[in-house]
Structures are given as C-alpha cells and as structure tokens.
Protein backbone atom coordinates (compact mmCIF):
# COMPACT_ATOMS: atom_id res chain seq x y z
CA UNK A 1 150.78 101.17 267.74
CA UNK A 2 150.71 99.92 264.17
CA UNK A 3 148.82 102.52 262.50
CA UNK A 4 151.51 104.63 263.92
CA UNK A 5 154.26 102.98 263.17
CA UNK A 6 153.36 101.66 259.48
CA UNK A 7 154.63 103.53 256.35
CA UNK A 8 151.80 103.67 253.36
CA UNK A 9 153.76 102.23 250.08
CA UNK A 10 153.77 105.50 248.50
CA UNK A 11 154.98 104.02 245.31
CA UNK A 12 151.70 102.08 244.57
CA UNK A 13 149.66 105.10 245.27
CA UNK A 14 151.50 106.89 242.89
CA UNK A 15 149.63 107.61 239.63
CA UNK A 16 151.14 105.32 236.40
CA UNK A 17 152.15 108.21 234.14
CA UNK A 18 153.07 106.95 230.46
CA UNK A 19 154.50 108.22 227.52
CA UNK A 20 151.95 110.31 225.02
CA UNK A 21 152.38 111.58 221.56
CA UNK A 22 151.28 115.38 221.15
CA UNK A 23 149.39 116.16 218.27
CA UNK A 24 151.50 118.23 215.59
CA UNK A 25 150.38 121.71 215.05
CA UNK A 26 147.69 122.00 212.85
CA UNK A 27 146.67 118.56 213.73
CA UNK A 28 144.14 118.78 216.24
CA UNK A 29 141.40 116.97 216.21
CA UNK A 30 138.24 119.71 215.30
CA UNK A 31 134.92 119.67 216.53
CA UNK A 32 132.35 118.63 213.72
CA UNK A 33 130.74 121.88 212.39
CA UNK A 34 127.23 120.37 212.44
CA UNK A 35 125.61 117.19 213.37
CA UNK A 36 123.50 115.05 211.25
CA UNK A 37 119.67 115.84 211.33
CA UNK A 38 117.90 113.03 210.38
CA UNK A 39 113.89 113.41 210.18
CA UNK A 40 111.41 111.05 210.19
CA UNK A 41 107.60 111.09 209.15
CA UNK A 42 104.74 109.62 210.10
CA UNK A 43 102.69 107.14 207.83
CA UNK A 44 100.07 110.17 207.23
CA UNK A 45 102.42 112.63 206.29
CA UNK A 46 103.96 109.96 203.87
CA UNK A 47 100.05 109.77 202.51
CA UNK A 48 99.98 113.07 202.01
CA UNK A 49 103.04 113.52 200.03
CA UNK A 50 102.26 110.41 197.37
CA UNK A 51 99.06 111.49 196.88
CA UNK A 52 99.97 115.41 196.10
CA UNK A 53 102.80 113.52 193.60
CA UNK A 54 100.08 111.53 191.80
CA UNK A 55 98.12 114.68 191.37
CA UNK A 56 100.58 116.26 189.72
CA UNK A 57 101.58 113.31 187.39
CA UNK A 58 97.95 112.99 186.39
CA UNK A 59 97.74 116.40 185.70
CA UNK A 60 100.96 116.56 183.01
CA UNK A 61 99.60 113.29 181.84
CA UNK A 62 95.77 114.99 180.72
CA UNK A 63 97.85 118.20 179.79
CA UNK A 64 99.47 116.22 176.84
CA UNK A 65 96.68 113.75 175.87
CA UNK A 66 94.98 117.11 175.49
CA UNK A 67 97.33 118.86 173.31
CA UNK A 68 98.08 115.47 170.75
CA UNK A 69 94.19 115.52 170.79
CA UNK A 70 94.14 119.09 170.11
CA UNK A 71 97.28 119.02 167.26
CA UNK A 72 95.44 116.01 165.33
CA UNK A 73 91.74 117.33 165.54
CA UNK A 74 93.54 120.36 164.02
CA UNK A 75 95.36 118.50 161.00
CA UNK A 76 92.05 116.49 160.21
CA UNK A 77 90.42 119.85 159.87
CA UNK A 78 92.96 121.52 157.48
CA UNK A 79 93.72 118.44 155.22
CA UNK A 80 89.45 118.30 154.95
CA UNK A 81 88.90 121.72 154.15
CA UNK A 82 91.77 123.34 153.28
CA UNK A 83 94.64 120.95 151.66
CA UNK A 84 92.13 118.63 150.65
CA UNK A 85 89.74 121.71 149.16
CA UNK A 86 89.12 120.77 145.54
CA UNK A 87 89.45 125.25 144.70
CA UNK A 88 93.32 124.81 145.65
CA UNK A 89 94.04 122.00 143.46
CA UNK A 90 96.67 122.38 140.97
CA UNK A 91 94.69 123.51 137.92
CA UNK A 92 97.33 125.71 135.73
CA UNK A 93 101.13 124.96 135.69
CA UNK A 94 103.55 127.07 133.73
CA UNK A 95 106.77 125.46 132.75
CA UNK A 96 109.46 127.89 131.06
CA UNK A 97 113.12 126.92 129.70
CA UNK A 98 115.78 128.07 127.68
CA UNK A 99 117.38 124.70 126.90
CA UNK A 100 116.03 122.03 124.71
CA UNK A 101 113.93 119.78 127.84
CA UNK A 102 110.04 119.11 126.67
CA UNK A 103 108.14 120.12 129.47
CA UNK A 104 106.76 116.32 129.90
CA UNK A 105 110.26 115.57 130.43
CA UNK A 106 109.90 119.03 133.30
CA UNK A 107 107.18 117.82 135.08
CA UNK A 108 108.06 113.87 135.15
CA UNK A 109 111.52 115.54 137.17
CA UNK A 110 109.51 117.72 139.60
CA UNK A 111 107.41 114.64 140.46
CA UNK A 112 104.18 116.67 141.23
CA UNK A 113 101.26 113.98 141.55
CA UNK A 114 97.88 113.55 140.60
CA UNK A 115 95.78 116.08 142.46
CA UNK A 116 98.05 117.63 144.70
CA UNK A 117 96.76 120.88 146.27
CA UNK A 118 99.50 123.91 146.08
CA UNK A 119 99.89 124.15 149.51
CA UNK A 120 101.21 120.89 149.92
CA UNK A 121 103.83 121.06 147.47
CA UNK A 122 106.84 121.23 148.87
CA UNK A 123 108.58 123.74 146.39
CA UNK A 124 112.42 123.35 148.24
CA UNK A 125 111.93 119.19 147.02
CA UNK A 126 110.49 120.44 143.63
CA UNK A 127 113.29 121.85 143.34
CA UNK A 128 116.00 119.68 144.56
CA UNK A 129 114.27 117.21 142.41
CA UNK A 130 114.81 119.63 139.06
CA UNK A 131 118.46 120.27 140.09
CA UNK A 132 119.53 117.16 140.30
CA UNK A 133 119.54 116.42 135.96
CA UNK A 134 122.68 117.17 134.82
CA UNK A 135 121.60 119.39 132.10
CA UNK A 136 119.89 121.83 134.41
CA UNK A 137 121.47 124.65 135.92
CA UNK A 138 119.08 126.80 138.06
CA UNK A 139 114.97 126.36 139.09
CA UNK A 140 112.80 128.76 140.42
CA UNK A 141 109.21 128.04 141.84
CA UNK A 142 106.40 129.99 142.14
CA UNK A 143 103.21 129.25 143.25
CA UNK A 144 99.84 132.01 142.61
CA UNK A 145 96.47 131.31 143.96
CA UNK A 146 94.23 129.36 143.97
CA UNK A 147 95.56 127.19 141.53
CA UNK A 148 98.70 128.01 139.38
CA UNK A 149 102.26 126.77 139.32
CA UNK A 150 105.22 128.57 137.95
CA UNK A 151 108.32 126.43 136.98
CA UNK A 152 111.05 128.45 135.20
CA UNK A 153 114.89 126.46 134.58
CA UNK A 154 117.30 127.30 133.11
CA UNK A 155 119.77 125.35 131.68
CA UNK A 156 123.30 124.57 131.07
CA UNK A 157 124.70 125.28 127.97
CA UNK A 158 127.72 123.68 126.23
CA UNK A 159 130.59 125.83 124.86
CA UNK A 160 132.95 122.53 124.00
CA UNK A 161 132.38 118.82 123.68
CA UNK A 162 134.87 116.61 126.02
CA UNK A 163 137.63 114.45 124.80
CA UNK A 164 139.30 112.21 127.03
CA UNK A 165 141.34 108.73 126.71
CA UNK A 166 140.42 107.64 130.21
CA UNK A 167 137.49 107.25 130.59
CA UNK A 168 136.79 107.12 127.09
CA UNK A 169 135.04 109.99 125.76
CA UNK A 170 134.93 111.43 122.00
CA UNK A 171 133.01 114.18 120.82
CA UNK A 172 130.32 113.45 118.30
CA UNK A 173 130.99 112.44 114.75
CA UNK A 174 128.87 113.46 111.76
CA UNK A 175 125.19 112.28 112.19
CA UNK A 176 124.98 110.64 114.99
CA UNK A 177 123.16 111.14 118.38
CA UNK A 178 124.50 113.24 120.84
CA UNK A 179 123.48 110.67 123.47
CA UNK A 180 126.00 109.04 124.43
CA UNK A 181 128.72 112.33 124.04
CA UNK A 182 129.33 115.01 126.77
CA UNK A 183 129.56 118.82 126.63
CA UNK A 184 130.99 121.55 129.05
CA UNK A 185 129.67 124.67 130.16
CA UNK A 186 131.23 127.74 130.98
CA UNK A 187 132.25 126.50 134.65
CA UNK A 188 133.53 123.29 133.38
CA UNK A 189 130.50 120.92 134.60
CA UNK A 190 129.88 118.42 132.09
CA UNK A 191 126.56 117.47 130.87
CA UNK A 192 125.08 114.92 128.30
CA UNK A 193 123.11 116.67 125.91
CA UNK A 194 119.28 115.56 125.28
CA UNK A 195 119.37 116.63 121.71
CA UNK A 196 122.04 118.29 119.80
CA UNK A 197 120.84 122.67 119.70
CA UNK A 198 122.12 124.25 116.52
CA UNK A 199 124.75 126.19 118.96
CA UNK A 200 126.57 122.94 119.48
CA UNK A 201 127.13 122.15 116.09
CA UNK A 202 130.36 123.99 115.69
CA UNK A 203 131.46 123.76 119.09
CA UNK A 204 135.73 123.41 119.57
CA UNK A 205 136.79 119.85 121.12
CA UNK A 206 138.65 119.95 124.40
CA UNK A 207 141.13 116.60 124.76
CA UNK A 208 142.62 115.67 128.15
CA UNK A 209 144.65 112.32 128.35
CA UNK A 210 143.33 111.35 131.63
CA UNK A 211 140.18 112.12 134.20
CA UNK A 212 139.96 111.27 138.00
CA UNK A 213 136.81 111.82 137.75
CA UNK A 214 133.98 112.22 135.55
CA UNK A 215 130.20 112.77 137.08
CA UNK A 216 127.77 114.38 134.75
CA UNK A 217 126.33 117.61 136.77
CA UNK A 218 129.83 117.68 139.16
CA UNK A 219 132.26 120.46 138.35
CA UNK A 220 135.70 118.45 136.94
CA UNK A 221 138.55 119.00 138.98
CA UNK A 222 140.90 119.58 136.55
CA UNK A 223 143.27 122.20 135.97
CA UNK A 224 143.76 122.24 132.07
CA UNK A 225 140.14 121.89 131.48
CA UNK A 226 139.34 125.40 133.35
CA UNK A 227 142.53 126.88 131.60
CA UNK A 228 141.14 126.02 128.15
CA UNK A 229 137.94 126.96 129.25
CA UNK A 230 139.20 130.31 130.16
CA UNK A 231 141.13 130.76 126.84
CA UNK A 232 137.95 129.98 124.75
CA UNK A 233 136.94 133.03 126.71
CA UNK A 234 139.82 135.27 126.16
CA UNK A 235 140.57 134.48 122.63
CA UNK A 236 136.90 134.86 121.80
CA UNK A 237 137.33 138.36 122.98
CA UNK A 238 140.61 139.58 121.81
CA UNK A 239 140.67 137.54 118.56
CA UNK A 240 137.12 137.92 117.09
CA UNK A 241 138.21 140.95 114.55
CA UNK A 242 140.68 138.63 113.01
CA UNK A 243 138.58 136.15 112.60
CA UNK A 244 140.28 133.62 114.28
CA UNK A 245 138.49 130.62 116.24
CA UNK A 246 139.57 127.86 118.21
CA UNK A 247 139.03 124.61 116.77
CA UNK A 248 140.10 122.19 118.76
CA UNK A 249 142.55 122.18 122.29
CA UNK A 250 144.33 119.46 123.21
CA UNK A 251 146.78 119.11 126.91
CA UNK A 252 149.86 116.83 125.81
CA UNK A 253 151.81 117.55 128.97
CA UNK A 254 150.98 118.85 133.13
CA UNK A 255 151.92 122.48 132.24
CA UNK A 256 150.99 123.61 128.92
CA UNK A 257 147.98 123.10 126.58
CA UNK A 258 147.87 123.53 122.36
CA UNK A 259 145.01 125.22 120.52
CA UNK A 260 144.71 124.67 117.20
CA UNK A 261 142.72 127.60 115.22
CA UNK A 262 140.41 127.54 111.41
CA UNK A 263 143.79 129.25 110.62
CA UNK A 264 145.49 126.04 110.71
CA UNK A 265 147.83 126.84 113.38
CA UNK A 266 148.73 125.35 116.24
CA UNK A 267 149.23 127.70 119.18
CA UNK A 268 150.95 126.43 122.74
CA UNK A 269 149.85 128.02 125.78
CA UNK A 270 151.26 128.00 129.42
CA UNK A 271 148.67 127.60 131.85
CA UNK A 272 148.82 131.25 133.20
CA UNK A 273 148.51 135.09 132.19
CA UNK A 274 146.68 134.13 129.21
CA UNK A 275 145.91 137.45 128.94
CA UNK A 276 149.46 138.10 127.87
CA UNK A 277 149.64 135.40 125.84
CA UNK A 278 146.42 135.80 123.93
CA UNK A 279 147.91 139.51 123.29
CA UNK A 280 151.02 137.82 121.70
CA UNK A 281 149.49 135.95 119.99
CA UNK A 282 147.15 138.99 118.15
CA UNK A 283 150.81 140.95 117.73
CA UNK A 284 152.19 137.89 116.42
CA UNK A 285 149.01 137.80 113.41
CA UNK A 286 148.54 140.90 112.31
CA UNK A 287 152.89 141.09 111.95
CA UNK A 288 152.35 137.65 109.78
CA UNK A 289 149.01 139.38 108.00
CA UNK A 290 150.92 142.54 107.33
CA UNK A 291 153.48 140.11 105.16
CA UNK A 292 150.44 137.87 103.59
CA UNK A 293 151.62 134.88 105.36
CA UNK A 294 149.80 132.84 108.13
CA UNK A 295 151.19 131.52 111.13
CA UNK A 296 152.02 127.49 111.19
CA UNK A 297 152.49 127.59 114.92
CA UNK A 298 154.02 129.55 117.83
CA UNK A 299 155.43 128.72 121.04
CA UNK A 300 153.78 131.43 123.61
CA UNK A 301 155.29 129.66 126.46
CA UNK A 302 158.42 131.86 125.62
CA UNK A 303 158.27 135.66 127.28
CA UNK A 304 161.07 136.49 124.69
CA UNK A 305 162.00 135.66 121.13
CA UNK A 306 158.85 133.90 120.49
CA UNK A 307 159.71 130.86 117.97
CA UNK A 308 157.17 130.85 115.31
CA UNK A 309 156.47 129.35 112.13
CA UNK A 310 154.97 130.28 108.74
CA UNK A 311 152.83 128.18 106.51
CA UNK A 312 153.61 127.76 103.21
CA UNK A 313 151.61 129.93 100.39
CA UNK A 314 149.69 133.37 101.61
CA UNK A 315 147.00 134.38 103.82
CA UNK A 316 144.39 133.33 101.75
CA UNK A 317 145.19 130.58 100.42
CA UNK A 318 145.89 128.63 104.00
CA UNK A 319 142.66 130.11 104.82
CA UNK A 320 140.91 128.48 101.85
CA UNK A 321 142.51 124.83 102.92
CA UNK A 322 141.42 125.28 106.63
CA UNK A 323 139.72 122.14 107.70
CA UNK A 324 136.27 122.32 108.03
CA UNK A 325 134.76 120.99 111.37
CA UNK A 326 132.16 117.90 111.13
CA UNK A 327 128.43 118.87 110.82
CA UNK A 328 126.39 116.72 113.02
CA UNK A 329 122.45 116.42 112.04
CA UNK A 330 120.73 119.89 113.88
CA UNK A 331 117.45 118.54 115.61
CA UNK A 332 115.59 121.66 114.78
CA UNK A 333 113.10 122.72 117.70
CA UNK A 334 109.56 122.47 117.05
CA UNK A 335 106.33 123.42 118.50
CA UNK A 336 105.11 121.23 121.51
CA UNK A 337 101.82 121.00 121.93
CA UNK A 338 100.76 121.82 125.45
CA UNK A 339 99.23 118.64 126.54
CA UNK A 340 98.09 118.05 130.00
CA UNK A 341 99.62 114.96 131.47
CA UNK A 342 97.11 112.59 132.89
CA UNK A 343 99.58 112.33 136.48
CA UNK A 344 98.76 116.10 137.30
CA UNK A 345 94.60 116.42 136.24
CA UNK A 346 92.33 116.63 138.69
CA UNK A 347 89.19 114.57 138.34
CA UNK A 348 86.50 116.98 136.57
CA UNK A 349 89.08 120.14 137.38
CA UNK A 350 89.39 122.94 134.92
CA UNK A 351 92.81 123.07 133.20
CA UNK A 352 94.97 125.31 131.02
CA UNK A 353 98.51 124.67 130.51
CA UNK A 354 101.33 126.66 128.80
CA UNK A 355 103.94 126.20 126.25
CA UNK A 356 107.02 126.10 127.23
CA UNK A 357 109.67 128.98 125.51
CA UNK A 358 111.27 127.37 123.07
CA UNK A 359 114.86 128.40 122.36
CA UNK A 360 114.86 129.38 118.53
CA UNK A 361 117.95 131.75 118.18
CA UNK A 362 121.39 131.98 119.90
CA UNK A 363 120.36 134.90 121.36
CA UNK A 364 118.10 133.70 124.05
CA UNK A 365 121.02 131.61 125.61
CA UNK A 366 123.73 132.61 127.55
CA UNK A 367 127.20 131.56 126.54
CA UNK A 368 130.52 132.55 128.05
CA UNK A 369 132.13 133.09 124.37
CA UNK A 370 129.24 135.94 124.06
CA UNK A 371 130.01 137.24 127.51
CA UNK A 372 131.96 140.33 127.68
C-alpha cells in the first residue's frame, strides 16, 4: 500500500535552526523595576482642585492689601501726631567748634531745614554732610528732647603751609588772604584755610617738587611729606631747649629731605630713624654752642664722620641775622552774635540759640608740635 510504502521527507519537518548571538554577561536585558502609573481625574475632581487654588490665592492676595493698608494708616498717624507734632520741632540747636567756622557757615553744611522735627533728622547724613568740608575733622550729634540739637566739630588744624611746583601751590605771602593757599595737619591731609588763626602765622613751609595728587580733605600719598611731617614732630620735641625751630623743609631728591632752622642752618635728613638723626643733630649743637659758633649745615645722612659746617662770626651774632619769617595779617576772632537763621525757625516756635566756642588761645587746639 502507499501509506506503507512512502517515506515522510524528514528534512522538511525538521525545525530551521539559525545562528543567535548570546547576550554578553552583564548584558541581559532587565525587567523594568516599576511601570508607569498614570492617573486620570474626573471633570469634578478637576473643579474641586481650581477652586481650593483660587481660595488660597485670594486669601495671600487680602493678607497683603491688608498689611500695605495697615503699614500706611500707620505712617499717616505718626507723621500727624508725632513727626509732624509742633512740641518736637527743632527749637534750640547748639553748635560748638574749635576751629575758626561761624556757625551760619555750621548749619548751612548740616543742611537741617525749616521746621524739621528731631526725630526726623537723620543724624548719620548730618553728619556725612559736616565731614565732607575739608577743614573739618570729626562731628558728633546729639539730639535731647523735645526740642534741642547738639552739633560739636572739631576741626583740622594746620602745622605747615604746602609748597609744591606741580600743581602750583605757594604758601601765603605777607597780607594777603589765606584763600587761595593750603595747610597740612598732623596726618598730612591738606586743607584750605577759611581765615588765617593766629597759630598759622608762623607756621614752617613744606616744598615738594611734584604731587600726584592733591584733593583738599584726602590724605596725600606722599612719602616726604609724612617724613617732614614726622620731623616737625621730633625736632619739636628734642630741640625745643635749644631753641631751635624749623623754618622751612624742602625735598630736592627721592631719598632725603633739607630743613632749614631760625639758626640759619640747613640740616639734610634721610628719610628714616629720625630719631637718630634728630639726636645728632642736638650732639652736633650743643658741641658747636660749647665753641660759640653755629652750625652752617650738616649732612645727617652720614652714620659716621658727620660733615658739618660753621657759620662765620659767633652764636649770637648768626642768631641776630636769622631771617625773620613773613607776618601775614591775623584775622583776630570776634564775638558772633547768635542769630537764628530764618531756614531752621519754626513759624511762631520758641527759640534760643548758642554761641559757638570761639578759639581764643593756642591752648584750646590740638597740634602735633604740642603733642608729647
């Protein structure tokens, strides 16, 4: 039969088997750790949710409207009764210096208005306002209730008058304004004086060639300046028994500076250890004093064998031809009368104002060359 006799093609049966790549190790492929659960709500619940969101931005919203409501209701309140209260108006004002500044001049820098209550000054900006003029040093405010002011400055005061060739600057000749000449204080911040003090009248010149810079009220950044400075200071000190003053100091090179003293000698410096130099300098005249002669000039720039010169004729005689430095014309203080500006009166308010302290003697003033 043919069933019996017929073969089954095996081969076509036979499952295609074909070539696949195995994974490396470490390759597999992983199972995702979580599936992505995606939610969805309903029209009501998305009702709900906008509505609980406008709540809460309404809310915040009245929140603030209340509190600007609540801040301005507050500053219309305390500018009517309080700032605005005519009992805390600026009624007395006190103005104290040590320099030569009228107290108009005071109270036009502090820039305190008409009326102004003293709680509304601002006393840091009364006092930025002060420091700013050159010629003023320090300020310090006070304020008393209900009505008083308290201004005290202090001032800078000059121990030399400033020489230069650039910019040009010359110290004042004999009877004329001090206006358009500077002075120095004691930190080397230069100043234009508003009227010549009877201090400054015999006040030693200090002569640099050349300034970067020259800003009245900024310290000068230069170094022979705050050496001469300094040896104003020390000879002041160490020389005073001898009677020996600085006239006049001059730089005419980077690394030294000359002094010339009422002795009529000229006196070179190195710009450091003027203590040891100064102290030379006093061996140096009392050996020439001990002969009766007087020292031409000296070269202290030298540790050892110290050159130095003699004028000719004695002591006393060089010391009656010593030049005689210029007398400007002393403005001598005098009495202000304490009028009341018309910019700081209240309408119909009491007032009282004070004279300021006017600086008569040398005393009052502090100078480095009486510092010890």
């Amino acid at each position: 039969m043919y069933w019996l006799s017929h073969r089954p093609n095996r081969k076509r049966a036979r499952r295609k088997v074909e070539n696949r790549r195995l994974p490396k190790k470490g390759r597999e492929q992983k199972t995702p750790l979580h599936i992505l659960d995606v939610q969805t709500f309903s029209t009501r619940e998305l009702q709900i949710r906008r509505a609980a969101q406008f709540r809460t931005i309404l809310l915040c919203t009245v929140l603030f409207l209340s509190f600007v409501a609540l801040v301005s209701t507050t500053r219309i309140l305390l500018n009517k009764y309080l700032f605005d209260s005519p009992e805390l108006t600026i009624t007395q004002l006190e103005v104290r210096s040590d320099g030569v500044l009228s107290t108009q001049e005071i109270i036009r820098l502090a820039q305190i208005g008409k009326g102004d209550s003293i709680l509304s000054v601002n006393l840091a900006q009364i006092r930025e306002n002060l420091t700013k003029h050159p010629q003023i040093k320090n300020v310090e405010i006070e304020r008393e209730f209900p009505g008083t002011l308290r201004i005290a400055v202090e001032e800078r005061f000059g121990i030399a008058w400033l020489s230069c060739d650039f910019p040009f600057v010359k110290p004042p000749p004999e009877r004329q304004s001090p206006a358009r000449y500077i002075l120095l204080d004691e930190e080397g911040i230069p100043f234009v004086s508003e009227s010549l003090m009877r201090e400054y009248t015999n006040l030693p010149v200090v002569h640099v060639p050349r300034l970067q810079e020259l800003v009245p009220g900024k310290r000068l950044d230069n170094k022979q300046i705050q050496v001469a400075l300094e040896l104003l200071y020390t000879s002041r000190r160490a020389l005073y028994d001898l009677n020996l003053e600085i006239l006049a100091i001059h730089a005419p090179n980077p690394y030294s500076i000359v002094a010339k003293y009422n002795n009529q000698s000229n006196v070179v410096f190195g710009l450091s250890d003027l203590q040891h130099q100064v102290a030379n300098l006093r061996a140096a005249t009392l050996h020439a004093q001990s002969m009766d002669k007087a020292i031409g000039s000296i070269n202290l720039l030298m540790t050892r064998n110290i050159p130095v010169t003699y004028n000719d004729g004695s002591a006393s005689a060089v010391a009656k031809r010593a030049p005689v430095l210029y007398q400007p014309k002393v403005v001598e203080p005098v009495s202000r009368p304490s009028t009341a500006p018309s910019a700081l009166l209240a309408e119909g308010a009491p007032t009282r104002f004070y004279n300021r302290r006017e600086s008569q003697n040398s005393d009052s003033i502090q100078s480095i060359l009486g510092k010890k």
